[in-house]
Protein backbone atom coordinates (compact mmCIF):
# COMPACT_ATOMS: atom_id res chain seq x y z
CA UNK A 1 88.12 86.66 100.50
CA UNK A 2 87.80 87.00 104.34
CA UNK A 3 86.82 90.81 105.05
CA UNK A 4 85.93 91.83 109.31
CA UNK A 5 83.00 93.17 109.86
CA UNK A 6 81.69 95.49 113.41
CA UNK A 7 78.52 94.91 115.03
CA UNK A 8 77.28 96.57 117.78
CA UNK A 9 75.74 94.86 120.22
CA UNK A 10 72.33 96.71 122.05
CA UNK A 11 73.30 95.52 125.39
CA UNK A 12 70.96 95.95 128.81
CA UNK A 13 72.57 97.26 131.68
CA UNK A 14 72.43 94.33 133.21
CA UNK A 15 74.31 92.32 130.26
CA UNK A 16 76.60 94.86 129.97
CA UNK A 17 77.80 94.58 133.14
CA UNK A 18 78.12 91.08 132.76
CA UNK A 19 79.74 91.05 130.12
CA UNK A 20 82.07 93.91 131.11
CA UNK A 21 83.13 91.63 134.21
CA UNK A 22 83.68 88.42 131.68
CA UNK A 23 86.32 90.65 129.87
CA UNK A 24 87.91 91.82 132.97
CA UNK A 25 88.64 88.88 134.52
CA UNK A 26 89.81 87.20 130.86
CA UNK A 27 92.31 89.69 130.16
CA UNK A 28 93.37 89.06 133.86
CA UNK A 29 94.10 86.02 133.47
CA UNK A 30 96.10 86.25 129.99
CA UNK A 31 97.95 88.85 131.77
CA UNK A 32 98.33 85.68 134.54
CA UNK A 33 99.05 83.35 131.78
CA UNK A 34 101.77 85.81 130.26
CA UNK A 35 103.90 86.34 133.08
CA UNK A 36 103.81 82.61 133.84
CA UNK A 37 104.90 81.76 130.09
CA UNK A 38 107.66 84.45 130.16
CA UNK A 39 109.25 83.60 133.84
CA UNK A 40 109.26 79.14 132.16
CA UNK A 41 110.24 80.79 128.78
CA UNK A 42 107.67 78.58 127.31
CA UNK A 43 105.66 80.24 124.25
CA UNK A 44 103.94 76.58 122.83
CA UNK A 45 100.16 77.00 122.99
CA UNK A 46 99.77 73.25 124.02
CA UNK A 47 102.57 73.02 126.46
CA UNK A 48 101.56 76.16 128.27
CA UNK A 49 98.01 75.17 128.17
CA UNK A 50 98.81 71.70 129.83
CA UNK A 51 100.85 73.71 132.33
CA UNK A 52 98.48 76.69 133.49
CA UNK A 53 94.95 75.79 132.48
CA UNK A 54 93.93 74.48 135.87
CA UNK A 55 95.52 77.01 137.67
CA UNK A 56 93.60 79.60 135.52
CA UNK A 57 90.36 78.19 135.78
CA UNK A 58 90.95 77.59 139.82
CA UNK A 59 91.78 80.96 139.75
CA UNK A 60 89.17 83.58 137.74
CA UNK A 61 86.41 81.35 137.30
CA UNK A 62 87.10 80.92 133.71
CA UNK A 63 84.93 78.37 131.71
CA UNK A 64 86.99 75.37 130.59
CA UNK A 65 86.85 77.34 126.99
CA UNK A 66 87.59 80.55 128.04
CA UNK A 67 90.67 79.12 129.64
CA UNK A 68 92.04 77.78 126.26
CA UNK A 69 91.26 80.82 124.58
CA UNK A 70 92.91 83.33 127.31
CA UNK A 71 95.83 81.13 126.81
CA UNK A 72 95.65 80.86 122.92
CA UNK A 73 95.68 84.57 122.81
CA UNK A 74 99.05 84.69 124.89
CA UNK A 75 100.58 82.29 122.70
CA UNK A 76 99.97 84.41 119.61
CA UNK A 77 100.42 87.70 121.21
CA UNK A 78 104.09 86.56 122.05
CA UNK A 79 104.44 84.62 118.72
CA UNK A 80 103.91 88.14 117.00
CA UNK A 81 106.17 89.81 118.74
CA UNK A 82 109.06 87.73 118.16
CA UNK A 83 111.40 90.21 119.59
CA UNK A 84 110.37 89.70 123.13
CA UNK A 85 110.11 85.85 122.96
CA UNK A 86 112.90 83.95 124.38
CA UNK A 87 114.74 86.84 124.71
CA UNK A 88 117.36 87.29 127.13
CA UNK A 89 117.23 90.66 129.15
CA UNK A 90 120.45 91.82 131.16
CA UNK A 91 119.74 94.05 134.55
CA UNK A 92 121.35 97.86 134.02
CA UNK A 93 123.99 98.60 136.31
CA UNK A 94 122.31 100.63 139.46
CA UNK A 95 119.15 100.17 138.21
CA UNK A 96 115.97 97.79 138.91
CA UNK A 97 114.36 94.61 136.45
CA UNK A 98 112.20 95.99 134.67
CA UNK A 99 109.33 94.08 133.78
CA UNK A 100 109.31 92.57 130.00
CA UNK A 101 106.01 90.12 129.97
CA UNK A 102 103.52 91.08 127.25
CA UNK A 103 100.58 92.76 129.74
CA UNK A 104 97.08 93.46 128.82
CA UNK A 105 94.42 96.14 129.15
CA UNK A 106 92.03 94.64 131.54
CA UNK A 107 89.28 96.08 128.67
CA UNK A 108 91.15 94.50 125.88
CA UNK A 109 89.73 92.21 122.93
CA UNK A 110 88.36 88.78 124.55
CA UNK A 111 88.13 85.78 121.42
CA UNK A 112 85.39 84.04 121.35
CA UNK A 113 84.54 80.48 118.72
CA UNK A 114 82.01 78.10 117.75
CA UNK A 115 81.85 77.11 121.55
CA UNK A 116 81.22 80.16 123.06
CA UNK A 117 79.49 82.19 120.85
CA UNK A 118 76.35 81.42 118.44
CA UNK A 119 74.06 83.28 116.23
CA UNK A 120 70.20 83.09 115.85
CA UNK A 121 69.74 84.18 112.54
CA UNK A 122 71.14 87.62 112.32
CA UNK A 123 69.29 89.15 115.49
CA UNK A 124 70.63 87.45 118.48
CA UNK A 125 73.96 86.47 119.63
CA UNK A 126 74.13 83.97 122.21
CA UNK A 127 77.39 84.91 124.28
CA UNK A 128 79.12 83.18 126.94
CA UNK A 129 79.55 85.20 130.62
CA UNK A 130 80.90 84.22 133.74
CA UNK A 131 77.14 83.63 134.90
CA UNK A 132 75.94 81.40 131.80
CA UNK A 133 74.95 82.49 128.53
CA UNK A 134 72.96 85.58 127.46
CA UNK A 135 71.20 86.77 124.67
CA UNK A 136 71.49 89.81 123.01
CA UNK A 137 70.26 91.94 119.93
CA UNK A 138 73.13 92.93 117.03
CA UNK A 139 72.44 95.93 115.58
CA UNK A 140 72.62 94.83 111.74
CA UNK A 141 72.57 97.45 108.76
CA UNK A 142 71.66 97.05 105.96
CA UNK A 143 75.29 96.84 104.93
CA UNK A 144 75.44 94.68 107.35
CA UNK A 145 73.01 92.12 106.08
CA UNK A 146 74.23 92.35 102.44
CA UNK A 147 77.58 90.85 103.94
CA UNK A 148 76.78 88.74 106.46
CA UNK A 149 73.11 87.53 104.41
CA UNK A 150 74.15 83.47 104.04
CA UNK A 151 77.48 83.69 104.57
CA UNK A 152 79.72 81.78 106.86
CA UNK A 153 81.30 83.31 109.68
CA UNK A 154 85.03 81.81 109.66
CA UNK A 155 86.91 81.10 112.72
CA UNK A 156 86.96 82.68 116.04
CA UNK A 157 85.13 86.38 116.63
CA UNK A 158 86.54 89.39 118.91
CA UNK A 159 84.62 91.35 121.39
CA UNK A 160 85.62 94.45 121.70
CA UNK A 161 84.66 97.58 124.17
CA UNK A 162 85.15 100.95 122.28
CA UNK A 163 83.71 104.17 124.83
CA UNK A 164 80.96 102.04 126.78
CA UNK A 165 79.75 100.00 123.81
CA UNK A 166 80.52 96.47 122.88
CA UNK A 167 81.35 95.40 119.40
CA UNK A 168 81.27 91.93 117.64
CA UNK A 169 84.62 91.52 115.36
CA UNK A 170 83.53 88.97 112.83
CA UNK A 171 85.18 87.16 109.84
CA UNK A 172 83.25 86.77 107.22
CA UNK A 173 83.94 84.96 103.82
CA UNK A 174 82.94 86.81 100.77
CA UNK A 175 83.60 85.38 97.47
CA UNK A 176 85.20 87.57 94.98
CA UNK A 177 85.22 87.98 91.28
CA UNK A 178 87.23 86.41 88.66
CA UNK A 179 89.83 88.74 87.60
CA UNK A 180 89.55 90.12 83.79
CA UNK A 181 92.33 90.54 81.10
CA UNK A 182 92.57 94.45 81.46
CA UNK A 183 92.64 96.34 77.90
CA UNK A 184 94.16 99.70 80.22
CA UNK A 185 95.58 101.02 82.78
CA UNK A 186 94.50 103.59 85.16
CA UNK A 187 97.43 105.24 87.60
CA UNK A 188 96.77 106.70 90.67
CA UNK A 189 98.46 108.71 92.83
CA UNK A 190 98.05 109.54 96.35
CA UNK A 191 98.44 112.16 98.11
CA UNK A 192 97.78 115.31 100.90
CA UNK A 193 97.10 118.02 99.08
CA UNK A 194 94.82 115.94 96.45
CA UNK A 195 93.81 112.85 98.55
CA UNK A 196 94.01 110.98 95.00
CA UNK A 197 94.28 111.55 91.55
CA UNK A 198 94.35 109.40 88.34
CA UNK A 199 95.52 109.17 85.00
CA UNK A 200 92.48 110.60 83.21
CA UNK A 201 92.96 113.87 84.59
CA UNK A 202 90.71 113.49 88.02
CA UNK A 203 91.46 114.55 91.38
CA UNK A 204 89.69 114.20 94.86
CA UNK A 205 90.72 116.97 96.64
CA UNK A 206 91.82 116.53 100.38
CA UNK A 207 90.72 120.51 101.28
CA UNK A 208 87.87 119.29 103.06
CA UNK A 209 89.80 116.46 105.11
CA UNK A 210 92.30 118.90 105.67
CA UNK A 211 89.97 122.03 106.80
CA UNK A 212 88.21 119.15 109.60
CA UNK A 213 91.36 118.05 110.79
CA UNK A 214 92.67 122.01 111.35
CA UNK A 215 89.43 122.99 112.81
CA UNK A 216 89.70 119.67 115.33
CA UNK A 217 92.86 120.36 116.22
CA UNK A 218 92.16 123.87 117.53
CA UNK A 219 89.18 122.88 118.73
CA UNK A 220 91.70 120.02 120.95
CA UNK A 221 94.29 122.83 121.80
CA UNK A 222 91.59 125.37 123.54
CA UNK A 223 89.35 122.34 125.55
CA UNK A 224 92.99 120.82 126.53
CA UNK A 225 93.71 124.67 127.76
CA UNK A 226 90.40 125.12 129.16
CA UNK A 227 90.50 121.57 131.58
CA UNK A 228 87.09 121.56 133.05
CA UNK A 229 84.88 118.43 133.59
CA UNK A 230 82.89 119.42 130.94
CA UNK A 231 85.57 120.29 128.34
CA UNK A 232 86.82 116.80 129.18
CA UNK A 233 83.59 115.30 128.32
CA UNK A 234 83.49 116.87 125.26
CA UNK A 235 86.89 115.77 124.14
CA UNK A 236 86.18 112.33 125.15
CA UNK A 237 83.07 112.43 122.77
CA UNK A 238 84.55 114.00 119.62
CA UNK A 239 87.94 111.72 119.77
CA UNK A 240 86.70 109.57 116.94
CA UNK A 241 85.26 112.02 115.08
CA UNK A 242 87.91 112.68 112.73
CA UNK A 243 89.31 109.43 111.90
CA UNK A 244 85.38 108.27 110.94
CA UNK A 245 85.49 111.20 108.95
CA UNK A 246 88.30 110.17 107.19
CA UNK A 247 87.79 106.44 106.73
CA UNK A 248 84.49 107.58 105.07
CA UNK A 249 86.07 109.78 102.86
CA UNK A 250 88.89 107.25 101.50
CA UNK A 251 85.99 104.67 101.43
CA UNK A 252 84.07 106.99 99.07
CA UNK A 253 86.97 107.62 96.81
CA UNK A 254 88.49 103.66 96.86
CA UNK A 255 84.85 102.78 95.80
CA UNK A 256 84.68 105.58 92.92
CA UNK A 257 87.84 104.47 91.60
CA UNK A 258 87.16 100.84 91.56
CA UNK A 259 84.01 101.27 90.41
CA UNK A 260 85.83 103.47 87.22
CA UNK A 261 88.69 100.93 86.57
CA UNK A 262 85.61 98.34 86.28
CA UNK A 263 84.01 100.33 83.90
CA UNK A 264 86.76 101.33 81.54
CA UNK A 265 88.37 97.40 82.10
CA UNK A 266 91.43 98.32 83.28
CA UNK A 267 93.97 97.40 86.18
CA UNK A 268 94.23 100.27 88.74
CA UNK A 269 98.60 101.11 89.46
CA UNK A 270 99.20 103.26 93.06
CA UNK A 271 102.59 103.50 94.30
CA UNK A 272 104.19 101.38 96.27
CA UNK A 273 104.66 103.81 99.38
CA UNK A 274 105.70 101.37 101.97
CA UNK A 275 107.99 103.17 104.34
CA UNK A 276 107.74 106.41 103.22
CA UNK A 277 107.08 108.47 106.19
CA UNK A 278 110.61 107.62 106.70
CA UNK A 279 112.04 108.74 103.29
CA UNK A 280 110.49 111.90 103.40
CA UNK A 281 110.78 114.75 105.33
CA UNK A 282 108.06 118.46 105.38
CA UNK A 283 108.05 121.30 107.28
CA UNK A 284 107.64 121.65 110.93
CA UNK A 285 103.93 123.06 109.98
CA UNK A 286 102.74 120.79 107.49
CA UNK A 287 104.17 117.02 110.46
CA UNK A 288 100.78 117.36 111.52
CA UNK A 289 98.92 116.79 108.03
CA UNK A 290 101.57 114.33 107.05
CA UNK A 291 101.48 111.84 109.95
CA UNK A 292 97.63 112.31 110.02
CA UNK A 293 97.78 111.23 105.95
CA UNK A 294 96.29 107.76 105.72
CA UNK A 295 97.43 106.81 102.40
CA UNK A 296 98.13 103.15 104.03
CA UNK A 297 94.50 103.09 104.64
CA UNK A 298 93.24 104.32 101.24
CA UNK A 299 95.08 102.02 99.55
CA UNK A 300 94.01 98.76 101.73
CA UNK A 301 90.55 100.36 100.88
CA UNK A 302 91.30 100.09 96.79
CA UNK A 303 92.71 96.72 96.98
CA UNK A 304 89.99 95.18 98.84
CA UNK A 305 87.19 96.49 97.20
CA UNK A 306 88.98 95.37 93.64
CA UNK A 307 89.77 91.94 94.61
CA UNK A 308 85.78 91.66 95.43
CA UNK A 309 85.29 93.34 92.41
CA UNK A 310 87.77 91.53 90.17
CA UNK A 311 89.86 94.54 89.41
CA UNK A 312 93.53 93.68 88.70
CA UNK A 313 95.88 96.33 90.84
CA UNK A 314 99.57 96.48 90.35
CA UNK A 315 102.15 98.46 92.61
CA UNK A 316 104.95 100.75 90.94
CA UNK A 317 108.27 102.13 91.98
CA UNK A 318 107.04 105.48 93.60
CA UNK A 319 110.86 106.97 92.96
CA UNK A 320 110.75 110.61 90.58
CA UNK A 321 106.85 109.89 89.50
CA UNK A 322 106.31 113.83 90.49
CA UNK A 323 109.88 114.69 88.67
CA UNK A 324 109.44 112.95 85.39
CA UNK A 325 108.04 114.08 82.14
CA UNK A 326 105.57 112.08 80.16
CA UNK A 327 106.25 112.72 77.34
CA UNK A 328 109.56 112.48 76.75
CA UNK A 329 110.81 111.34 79.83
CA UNK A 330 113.16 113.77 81.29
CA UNK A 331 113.56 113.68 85.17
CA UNK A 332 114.72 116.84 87.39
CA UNK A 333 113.94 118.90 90.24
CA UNK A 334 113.05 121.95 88.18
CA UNK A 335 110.85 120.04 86.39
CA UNK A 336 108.52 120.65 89.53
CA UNK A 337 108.86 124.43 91.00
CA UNK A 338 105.88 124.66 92.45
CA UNK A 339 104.12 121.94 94.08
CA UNK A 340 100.58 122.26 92.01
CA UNK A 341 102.49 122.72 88.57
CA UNK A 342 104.58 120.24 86.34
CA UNK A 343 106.38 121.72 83.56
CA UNK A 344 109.63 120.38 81.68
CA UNK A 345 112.21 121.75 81.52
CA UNK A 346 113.58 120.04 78.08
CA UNK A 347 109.90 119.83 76.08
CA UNK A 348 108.28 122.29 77.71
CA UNK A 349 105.25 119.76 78.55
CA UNK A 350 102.88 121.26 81.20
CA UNK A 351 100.54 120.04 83.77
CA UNK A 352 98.86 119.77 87.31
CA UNK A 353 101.78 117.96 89.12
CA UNK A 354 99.57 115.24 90.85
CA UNK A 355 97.87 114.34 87.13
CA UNK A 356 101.14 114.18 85.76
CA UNK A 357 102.31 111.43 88.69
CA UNK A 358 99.59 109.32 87.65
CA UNK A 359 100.63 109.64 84.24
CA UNK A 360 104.06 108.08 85.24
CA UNK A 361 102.38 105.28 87.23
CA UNK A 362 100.28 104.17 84.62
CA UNK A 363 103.15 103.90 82.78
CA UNK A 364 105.10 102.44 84.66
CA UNK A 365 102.41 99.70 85.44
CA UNK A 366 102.23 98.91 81.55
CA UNK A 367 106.14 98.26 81.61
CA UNK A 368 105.46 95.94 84.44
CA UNK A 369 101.88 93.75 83.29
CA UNK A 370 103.58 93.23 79.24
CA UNK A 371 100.22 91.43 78.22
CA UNK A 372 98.21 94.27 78.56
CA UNK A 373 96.14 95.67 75.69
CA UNK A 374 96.17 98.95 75.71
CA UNK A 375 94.47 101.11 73.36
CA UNK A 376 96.27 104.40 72.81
């Protein structure tokens, strides 16, 4: 499995400036490159390089390399967005062209391969400037070194400038386990109020998620009000704050459940919630907590981690999971009055509502994987 990796790189002034310039003037010229591919309507990575790679190294002073990657990274930037390749666009009536080339941010991601980048062991990284090479120290965790420790780094790397400090983007190939014949299932379900709970009656409450993203959000509202230099600063610093606070949580909880599914050898089921920020609707006060909800990211945390770990995971229809009754399968909308409380209406079952969706998933999963043992 190839998994990405972040480095930081403990840069000098001096290299850091250096290297700031490199990306500048790359990201200057695929901005160059783009507008020349979209005014000759010609996307091919080969046929545009033959037609602009002199040009670009004449140009920004681009290393015969760095040309062909600035104009790889065009090419797949408008291969992605197929929508505005080769598309024809018609000038408004009493209004001006407006400009449709793919641009890009003069600090934005600069690739780097084999050629341009190299590695002394996992302390140095010899990078390519516009003044020659330079070396510099990676600051490698110990996470870090249980990934990277004699692996292969696959392909081409990113560099990447997040507030003042450069990051290495690396691909790294880590082998994962051989799946096992699961004798269970485990469901899952996902959520805002409980960030996740399962079939065996556990939940992970989201309260504390919850209280950091209230408290940040005032915290936004009076140093937006406020506007000094200082306040400024101050936002600036804490703009990450929550969504590392976040990503740590749901990797803590994809781990735990992984980790459990492992343990009890069973597949792990989670809904398959594709799309459903626009199937749903909340109140006006709870848009905040529901477009913050990274239930995308949770569950690209569980299936990762269980591929490496050889942990089977199946997706279910998410449709009446919180409605339906367990036991003898009734579905309605009274079944669910309150949103903490499941209770049925025809057998009188009763349950917390988000234990009771996992119930339904797991289910559901069995109908789905036919071969699986389960032991009731």
């Amino acid at each position: 499995m190839l998994i990405t990796t972040k480095i930081k790189l403990m840069l000098e002034q001096e290299h850091h400036e250096k290297l700031l310039e490199t990306m500048k003037r790359y990201n200057a010229a695929c901005t160059f490159i783009s507008q020349f591919a979209f005014e000759q309507s010609e996307y091919n990575r080969i046929k545009l390089q033959k037609l602009v790679y002199y040009d670009v190294r004449d140009k920004f002073q681009l290393s015969s390399q760095m040309a062909i990657l600035a104009v790889r990274k065009v090419a797949d930037a408008y291969t992605a967005d197929k929508a505005k390749k080769k598309k024809e666009y018609k000038k408004p009536k009493g209004k001006k062209n407006v400009e449709k080339t793919i641009s890009f941010r003069e600090t934005g991601a600069m690739s780097y391969d084999a050629r341009t980048l190299s590695f002394t062991g996992l302390e140095l990284a010899s990078i390519l400037t516009l003044d020659g090479r330079i070396k510099v120290p990676m600051g490698i965790s110990p996470y870090h070194q249980g990934v990277m420790q004699g692996k292969n780094i696959r392909g081409q790397a990113e560099l990447v400038w997040h507030d003042c400090i450069f990051y290495l983007l690396l691909v790294v190939e880590r082998p994962a386990n051989e799946p096992y014949e699961p004798i269970d299932a485990i469901g899952v379900d996902l959520g805002i109020k409980n960030i996740a709970a399962d079939s065996m009656g556990e939940s992970h409450s989201g309260d504390a998620v919850n209280a950091v993203r209230h408290r940040n959000a005032k915290l936004r509202a009076k140093l937006q009000a406020k506007g000094t230099k200082s306040a400024k600063r101050l936002l600036a610093r804490r703009r990450h704050k929550e969504a590392r606070f976040s990503r740590d949580v749901n990797h803590c909880i994809s781990k735990h459940m992984v980790e459990k599914a492992k343990r009890h050898r069973s597949l792990l089921a989670l809904e398959d919630l594709t799309g459903i920020r626009e199937r749903i609707t909340v109140r006006k006060a709870q848009r905040r907590n529901q477009h913050a909800w990274a239930f995308a990211q949770l569950r690209s945390y569980i299936e990762y981690k269980a591929w490496i770990a050889g942990v089977p995971v199946v997706l279910v229809d998410p449709r009446n999971t919180s409605r339906e009754c367990p036991q003898c399968g009734h579905i309605a909308k009274e079944n669910r009055k309150t949103r903490d409380w499941f209770r049925c209406q025809a057998c009188e079952y009763a349950a917390p509502a988000d234990n009771v969706a996992a119930l339904n998933i797991r289910s559901r999963a069995l109908v789905s994987v036919p071969n699986v043992g389960v032991a009731i």
